[in-house]
Protein backbone atom coordinates (compact mmCIF):
# COMPACT_ATOMS: atom_id res chain seq x y z
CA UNK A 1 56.28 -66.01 -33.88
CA UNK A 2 59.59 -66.78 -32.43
CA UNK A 3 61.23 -66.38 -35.75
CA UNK A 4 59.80 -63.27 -36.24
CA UNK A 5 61.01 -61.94 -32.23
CA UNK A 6 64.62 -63.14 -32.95
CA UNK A 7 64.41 -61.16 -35.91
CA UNK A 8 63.45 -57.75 -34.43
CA UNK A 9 66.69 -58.89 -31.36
CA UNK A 10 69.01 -59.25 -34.44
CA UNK A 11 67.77 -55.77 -36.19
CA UNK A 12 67.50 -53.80 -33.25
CA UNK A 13 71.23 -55.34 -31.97
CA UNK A 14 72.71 -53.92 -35.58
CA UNK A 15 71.15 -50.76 -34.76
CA UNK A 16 72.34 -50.56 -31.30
CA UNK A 17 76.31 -51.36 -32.50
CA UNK A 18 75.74 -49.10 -35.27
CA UNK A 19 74.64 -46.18 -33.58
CA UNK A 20 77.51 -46.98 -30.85
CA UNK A 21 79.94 -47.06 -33.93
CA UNK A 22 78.65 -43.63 -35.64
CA UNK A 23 78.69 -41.71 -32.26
CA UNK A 24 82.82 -43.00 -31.00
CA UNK A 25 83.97 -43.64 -35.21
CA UNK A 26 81.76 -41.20 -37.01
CA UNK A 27 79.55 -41.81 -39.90
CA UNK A 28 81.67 -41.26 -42.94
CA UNK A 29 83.93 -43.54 -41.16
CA UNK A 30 81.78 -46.28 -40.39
CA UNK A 31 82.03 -49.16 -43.20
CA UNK A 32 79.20 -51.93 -42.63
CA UNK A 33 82.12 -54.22 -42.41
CA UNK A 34 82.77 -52.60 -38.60
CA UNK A 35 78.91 -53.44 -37.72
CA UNK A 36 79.42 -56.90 -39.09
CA UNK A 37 82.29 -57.89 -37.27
CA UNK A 38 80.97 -56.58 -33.91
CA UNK A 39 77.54 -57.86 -34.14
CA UNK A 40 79.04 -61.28 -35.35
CA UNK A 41 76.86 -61.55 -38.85
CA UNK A 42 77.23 -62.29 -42.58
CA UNK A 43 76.72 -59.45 -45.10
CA UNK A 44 73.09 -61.10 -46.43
CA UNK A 45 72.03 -60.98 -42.94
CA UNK A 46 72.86 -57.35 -42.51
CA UNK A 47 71.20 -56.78 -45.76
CA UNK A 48 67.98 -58.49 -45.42
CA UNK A 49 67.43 -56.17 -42.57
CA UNK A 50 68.81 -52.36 -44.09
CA UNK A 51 69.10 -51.45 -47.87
CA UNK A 52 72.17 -49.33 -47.06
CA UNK A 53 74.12 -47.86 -44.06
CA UNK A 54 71.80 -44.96 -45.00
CA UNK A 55 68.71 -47.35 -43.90
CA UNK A 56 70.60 -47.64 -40.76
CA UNK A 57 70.92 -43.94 -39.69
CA UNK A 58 67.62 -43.48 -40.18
CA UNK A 59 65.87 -46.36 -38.51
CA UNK A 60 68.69 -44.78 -35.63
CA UNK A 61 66.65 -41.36 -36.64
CA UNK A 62 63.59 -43.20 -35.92
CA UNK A 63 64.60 -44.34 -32.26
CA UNK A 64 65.73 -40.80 -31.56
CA UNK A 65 62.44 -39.14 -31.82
CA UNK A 66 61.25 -42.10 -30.20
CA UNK A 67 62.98 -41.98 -27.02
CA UNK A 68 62.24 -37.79 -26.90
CA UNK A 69 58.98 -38.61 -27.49
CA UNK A 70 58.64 -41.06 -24.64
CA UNK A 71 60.34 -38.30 -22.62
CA UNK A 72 57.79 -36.02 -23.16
CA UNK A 73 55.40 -38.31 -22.06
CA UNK A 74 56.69 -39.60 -19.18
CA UNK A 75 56.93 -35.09 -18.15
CA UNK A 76 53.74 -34.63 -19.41
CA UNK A 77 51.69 -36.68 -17.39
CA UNK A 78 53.26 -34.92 -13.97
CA UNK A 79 50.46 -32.69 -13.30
CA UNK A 80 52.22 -31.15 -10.41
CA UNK A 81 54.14 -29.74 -12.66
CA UNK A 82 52.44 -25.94 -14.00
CA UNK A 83 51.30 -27.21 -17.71
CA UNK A 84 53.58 -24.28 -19.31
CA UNK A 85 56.58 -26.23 -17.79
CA UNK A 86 55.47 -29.27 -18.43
CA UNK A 87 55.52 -28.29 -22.24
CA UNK A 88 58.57 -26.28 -22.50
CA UNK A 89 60.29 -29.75 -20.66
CA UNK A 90 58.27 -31.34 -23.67
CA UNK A 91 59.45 -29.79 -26.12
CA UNK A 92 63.18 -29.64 -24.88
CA UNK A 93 62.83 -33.13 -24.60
CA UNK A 94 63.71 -34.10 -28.27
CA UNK A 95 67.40 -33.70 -27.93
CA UNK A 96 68.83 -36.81 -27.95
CA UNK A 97 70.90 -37.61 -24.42
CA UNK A 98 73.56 -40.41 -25.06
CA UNK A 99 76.81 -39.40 -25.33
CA UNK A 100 78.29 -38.24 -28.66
CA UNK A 101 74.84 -37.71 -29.74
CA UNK A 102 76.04 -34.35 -32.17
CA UNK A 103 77.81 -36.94 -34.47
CA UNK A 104 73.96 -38.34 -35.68
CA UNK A 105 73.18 -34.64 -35.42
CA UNK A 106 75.98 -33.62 -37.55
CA UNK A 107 75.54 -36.17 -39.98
CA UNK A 108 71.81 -35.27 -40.83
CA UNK A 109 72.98 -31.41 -41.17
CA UNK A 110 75.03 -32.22 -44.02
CA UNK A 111 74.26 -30.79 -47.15
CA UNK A 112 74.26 -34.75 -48.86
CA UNK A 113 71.99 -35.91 -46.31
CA UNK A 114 69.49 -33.44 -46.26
CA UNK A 115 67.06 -35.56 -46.76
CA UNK A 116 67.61 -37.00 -43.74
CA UNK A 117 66.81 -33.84 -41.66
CA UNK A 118 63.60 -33.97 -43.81
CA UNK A 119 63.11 -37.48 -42.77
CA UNK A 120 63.83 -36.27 -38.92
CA UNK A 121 61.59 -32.95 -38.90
CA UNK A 122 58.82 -35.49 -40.57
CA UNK A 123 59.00 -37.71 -37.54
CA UNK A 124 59.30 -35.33 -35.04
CA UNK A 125 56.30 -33.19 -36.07
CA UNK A 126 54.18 -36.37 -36.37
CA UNK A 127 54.87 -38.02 -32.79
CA UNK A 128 55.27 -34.85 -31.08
CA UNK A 129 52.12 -32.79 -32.29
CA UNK A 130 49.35 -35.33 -30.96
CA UNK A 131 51.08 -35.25 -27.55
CA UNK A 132 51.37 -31.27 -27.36
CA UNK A 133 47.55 -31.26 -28.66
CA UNK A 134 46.83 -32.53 -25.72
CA UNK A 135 48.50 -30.23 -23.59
CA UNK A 136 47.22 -27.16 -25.59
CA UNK A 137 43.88 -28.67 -25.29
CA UNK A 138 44.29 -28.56 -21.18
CA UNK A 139 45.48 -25.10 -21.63
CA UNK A 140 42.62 -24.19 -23.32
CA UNK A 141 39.97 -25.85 -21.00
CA UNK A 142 42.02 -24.32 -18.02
CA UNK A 143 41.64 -20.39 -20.00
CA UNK A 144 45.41 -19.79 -20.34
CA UNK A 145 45.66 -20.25 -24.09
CA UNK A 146 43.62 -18.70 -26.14
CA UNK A 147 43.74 -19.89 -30.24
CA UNK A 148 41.84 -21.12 -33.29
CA UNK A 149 44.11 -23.78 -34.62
CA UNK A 150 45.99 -25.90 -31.97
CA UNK A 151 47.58 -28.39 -34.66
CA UNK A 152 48.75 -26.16 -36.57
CA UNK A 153 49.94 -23.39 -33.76
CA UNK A 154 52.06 -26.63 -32.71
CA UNK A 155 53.60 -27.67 -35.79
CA UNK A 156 54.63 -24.09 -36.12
CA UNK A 157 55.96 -24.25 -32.77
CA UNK A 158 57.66 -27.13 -33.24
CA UNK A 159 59.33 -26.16 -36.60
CA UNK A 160 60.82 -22.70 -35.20
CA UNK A 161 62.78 -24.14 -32.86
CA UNK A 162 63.98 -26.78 -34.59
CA UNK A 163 65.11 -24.51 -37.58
CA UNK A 164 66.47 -21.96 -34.92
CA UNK A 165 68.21 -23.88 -32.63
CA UNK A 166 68.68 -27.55 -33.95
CA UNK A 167 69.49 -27.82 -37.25
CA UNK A 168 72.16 -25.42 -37.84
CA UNK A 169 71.19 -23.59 -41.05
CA UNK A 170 71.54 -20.05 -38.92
CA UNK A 171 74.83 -18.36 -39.42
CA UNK A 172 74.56 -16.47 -35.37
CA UNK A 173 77.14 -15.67 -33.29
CA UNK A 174 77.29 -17.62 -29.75
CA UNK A 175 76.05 -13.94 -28.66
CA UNK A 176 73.18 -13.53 -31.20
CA UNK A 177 71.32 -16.62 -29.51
CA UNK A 178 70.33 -14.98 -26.35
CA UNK A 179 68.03 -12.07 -28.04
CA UNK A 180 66.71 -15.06 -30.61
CA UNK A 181 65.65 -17.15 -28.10
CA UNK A 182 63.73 -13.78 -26.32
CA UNK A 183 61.87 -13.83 -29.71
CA UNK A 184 60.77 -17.14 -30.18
CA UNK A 185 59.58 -17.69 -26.42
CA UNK A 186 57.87 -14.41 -26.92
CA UNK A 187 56.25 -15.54 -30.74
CA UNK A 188 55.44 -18.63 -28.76
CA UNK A 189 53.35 -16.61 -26.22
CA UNK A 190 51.48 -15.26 -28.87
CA UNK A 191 50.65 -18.00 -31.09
CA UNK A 192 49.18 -19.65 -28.04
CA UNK A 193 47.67 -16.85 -27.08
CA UNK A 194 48.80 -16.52 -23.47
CA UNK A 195 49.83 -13.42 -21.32
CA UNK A 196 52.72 -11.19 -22.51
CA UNK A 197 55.79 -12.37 -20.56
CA UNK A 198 54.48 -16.30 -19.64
CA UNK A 199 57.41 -17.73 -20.98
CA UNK A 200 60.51 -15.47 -19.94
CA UNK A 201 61.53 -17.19 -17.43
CA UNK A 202 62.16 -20.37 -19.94
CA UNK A 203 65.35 -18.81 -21.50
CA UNK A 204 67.49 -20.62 -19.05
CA UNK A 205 66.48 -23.77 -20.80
CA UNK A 206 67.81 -23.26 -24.34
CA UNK A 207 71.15 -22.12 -23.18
């Protein structure tokens, strides 16, 4: 058992200098050599943990979505908060916070690591659906949404504004995003089925 805790310190200390090393060097210029030499470790140790620097970013990937999703937990569960707030703090959540945080970004918007976006959108959808269920659910009960298919509405949700707004595949002007982000709070009203204009007052928080 101890073996086996020391283990996860090690991995989760290479991640940690990694990620430190991609955000202040950048990727490309990242060589596992630099995570060796600050984490103090032999190459067969490095490699018993992570097939490839690759591996790395995306066990980094991994921790990202994590940490939103704890976020939107930790928001979530303030019922003082209106539940339409509460969500759209949810949601908003999922961008990463530490410093430098557009260099992961930029790396998985590359057109060579696309299947790393894949690999994030994957995660995000699956740990941040169940928790927005929930809050759909409560919308529901409480008659301010109104829908047949919560999961999916979500996902949908969920997938908009990350292909919008996160993932930089749009070629908009800085002045295109205002009238965008009018759309998709508005398509968001109804696909949850709520009263025309619920969410206007949310365009503050994508700007």
């Amino acid at each position: 058992m101890k073996t086996v805790k020391e283990g996860e310190v090690r991995k989760q200390e290479i991640l940690m200098v990694a990620r430190e090393l991609f955000v202040t060097k950048g990727y490309e210029q990242t060589s596992v050599n630099d995570i060796l030499k600050i984490v103090g470790i032999a190459k067969g140790t490095f490699y018993y943990y992570f097939k490839s620097k690759e591996e790395v970013l995306a066990a980094i990937i991994l921790n990202i979505v994590e940490e939103g999703a704890k976020r939107a937990e930790q928001i979530l569960k303030d019922k003082s908060v209106p539940l339409i707030s509460r969500m759209m703090m949810a949601i908003m959540a999922q961008s990463p916070e530490f410093e430098g945080s557009e260099a992961i970004r930029d790396e998985m918007h590359k057109v060579e690591n696309a299947k790393l976006e894949q690999f994030y959108t994957k995660a995000m959808l699956k740990r941040m659906t169940p928790l927005l269920e929930d809050a759909v659910a409560e919308g529901v009960e409480a008659d301010l949404f109104h829908l047949n298919y919560p999961r999916e509405t979500i996902e949908s949700i969920l997938l908009l504004g990350h292909m919008l707004f996160d993932c930089n595949i749009m070629d908009w002007e800085v002045e295109d995003y205002p009238e965008k982000i009018q759309s998709y709070l508005a398509n968001m009203e109804r696909m949850l089925g709520t009263k025309e204009g619920e969410l206007k007052d949310f365009l503050q928080m994508f700007v």
